[in-house]
Protein backbone atom coordinates (compact mmCIF):
# COMPACT_ATOMS: atom_id res chain seq x y z
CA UNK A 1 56.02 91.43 135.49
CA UNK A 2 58.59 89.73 133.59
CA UNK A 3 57.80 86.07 132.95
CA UNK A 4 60.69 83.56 132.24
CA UNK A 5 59.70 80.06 130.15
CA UNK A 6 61.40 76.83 129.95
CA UNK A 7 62.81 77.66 127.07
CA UNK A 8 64.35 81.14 128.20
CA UNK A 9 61.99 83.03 126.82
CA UNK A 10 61.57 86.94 128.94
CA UNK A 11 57.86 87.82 127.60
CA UNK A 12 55.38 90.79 129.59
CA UNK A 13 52.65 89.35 127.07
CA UNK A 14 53.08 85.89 125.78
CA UNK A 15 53.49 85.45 121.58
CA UNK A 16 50.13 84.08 120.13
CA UNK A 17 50.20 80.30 119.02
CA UNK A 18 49.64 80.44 115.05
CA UNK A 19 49.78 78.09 112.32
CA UNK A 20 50.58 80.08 109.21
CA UNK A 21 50.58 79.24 104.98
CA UNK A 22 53.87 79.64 103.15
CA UNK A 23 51.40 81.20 100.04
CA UNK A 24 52.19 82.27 96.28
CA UNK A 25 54.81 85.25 96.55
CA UNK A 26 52.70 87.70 94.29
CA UNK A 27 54.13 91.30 95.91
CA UNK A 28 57.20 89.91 95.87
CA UNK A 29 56.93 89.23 92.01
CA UNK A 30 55.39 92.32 91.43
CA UNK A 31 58.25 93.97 93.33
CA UNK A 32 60.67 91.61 91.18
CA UNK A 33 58.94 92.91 87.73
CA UNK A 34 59.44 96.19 89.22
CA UNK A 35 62.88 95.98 89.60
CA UNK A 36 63.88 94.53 86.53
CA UNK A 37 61.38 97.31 84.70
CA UNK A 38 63.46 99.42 85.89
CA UNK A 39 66.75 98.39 84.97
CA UNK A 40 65.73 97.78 81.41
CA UNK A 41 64.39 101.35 81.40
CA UNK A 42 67.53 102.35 82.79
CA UNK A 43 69.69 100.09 80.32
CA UNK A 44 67.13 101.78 77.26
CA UNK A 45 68.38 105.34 77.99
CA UNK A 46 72.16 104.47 78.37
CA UNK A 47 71.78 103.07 75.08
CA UNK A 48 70.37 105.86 74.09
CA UNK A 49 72.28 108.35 75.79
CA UNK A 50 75.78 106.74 75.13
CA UNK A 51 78.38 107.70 72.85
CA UNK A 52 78.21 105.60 69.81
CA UNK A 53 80.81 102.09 69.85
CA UNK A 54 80.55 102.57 73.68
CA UNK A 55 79.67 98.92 74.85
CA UNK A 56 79.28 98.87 77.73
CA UNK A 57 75.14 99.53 77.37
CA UNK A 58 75.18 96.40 75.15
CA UNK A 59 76.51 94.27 77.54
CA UNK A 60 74.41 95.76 80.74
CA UNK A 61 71.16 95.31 78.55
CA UNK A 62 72.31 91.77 78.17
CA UNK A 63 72.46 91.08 81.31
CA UNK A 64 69.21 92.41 82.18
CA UNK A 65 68.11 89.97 79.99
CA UNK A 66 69.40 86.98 81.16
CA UNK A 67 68.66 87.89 84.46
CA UNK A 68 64.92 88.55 83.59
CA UNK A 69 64.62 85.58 81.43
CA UNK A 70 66.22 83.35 84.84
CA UNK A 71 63.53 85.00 86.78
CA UNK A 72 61.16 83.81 84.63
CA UNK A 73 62.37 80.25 84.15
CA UNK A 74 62.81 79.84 87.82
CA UNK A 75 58.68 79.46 87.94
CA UNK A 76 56.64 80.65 90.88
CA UNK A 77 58.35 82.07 93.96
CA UNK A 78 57.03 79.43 96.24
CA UNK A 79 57.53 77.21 99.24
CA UNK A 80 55.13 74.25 100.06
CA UNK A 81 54.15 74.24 104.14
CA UNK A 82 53.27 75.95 107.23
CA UNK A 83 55.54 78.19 109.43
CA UNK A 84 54.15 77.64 112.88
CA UNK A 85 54.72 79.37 116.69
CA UNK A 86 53.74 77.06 119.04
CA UNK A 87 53.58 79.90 121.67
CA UNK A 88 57.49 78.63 123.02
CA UNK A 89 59.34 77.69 119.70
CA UNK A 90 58.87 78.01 115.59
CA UNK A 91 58.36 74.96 113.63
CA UNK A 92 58.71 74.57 109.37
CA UNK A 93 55.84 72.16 108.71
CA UNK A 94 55.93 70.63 105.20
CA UNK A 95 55.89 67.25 103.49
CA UNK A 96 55.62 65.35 106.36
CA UNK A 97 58.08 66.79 108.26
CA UNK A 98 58.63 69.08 111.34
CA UNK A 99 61.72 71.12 111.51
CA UNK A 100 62.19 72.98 114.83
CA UNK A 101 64.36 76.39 114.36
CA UNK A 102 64.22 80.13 114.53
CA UNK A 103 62.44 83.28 112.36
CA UNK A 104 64.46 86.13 111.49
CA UNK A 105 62.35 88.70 109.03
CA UNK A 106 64.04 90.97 106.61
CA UNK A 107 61.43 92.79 104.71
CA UNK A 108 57.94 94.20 106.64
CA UNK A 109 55.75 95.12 103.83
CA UNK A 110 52.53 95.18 106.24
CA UNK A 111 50.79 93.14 104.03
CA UNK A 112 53.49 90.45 103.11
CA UNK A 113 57.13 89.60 105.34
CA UNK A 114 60.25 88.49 103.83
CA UNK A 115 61.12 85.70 106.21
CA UNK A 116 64.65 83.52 106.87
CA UNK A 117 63.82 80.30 108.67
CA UNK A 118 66.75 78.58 110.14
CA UNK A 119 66.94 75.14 111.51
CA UNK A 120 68.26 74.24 114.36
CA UNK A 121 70.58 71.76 112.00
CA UNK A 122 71.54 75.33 110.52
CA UNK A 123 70.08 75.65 107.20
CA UNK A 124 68.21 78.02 106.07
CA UNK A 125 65.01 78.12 103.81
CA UNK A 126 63.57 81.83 102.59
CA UNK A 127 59.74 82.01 103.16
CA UNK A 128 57.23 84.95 101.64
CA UNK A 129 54.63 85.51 104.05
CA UNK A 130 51.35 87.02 102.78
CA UNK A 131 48.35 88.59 104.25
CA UNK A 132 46.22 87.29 102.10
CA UNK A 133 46.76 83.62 102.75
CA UNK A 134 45.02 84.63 106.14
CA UNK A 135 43.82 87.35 106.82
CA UNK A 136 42.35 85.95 110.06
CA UNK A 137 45.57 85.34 111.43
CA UNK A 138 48.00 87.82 110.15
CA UNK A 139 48.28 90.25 112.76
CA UNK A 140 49.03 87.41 115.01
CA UNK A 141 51.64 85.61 113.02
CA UNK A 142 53.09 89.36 112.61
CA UNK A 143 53.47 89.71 116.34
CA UNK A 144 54.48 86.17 117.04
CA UNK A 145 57.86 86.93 114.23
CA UNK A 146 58.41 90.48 115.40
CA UNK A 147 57.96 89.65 119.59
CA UNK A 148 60.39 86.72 119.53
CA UNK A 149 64.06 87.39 118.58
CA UNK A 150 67.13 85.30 118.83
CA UNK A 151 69.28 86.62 121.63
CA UNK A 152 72.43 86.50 119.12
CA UNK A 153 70.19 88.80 117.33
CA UNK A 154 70.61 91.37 119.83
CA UNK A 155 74.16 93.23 120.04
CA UNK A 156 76.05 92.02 123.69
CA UNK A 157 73.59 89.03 123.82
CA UNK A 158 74.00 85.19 123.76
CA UNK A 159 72.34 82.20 121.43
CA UNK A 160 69.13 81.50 123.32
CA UNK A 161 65.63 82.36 122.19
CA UNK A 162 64.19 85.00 123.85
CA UNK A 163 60.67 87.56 123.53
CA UNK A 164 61.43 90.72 122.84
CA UNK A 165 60.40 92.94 125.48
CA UNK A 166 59.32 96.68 124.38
């Protein structure tokens, strides 16, 4: 049966309450140093393989550059906090504060989720979730972000929060 909350929610099986770390993005570096690896390879054969005076190489190796050495001044890929489900509603927990909004993921590594929080002020704050902050709790946190969906988030639907049902 079909179960209807206070705050709109449709759920068969209700969404675990979980409390989880915003941790030190380390796949998502690795998959950063990846990507630029790969460019610069790319960049080293066009320079290579391009006709002599073409320019065009010079300036896309420069970029890569820049763009690497940005990366690298930006520091750590972290946020300070907690991204809690309270079982009804999610919650950005940090510095003292407690900002009630919405979870929408867009990247499911298994072991580590891309996340976009958004307020319910409308901002939004990008979060790497990883597995190994804890372990304990990450198959709960994983069901809690993919059983609850926004109902704007599903084509014909309106604005409020609802589980997803399978």
């Amino acid at each position: 049966m079909i179960e209807q909350s206070e705050s709109g929610a449709h759920s068969l099986v209700a969404q675990p309450a979980v409390d989880y770390p915003l941790s030190h993005a380390r796949m998502l570096r690795m998959l950063a140093r990846l990507a630029w690896g790969t460019a610069a390879a790319i960049d080293g054969y066009w320079l290579v393989a391009a006709p002599a005076g073409d320019w065009r190489p010079w300036v896309a190796t420069a970029v890569t550059a820049c763009a690497g050495a940005l990366a690298w001044r930006a520091g750590p890929m972290t946020q300070s906090g907690n991204l809690a489900w309270d079982g009804m509603a999610w919650f950005w927990e940090g510095s003292g504060s407690r900002l009630p909004g919405y979870v929408q993921v867009h990247l499911d590594l298994q072991s580590g989720l891309l996340v976009r929080f958004v307020t319910d002020a409308g901002s939004a704050h990008w979060a790497w979730l990883d597995r190994a902050a804890r372990p304990g709790q990450w198959l709960a946190l994983r069901r809690a972000v993919h059983g609850t969906v926004r109902q704007h988030d599903v084509p014909g639907r309106g604005t409020a929060r609802q589980a997803a049902v399978p």
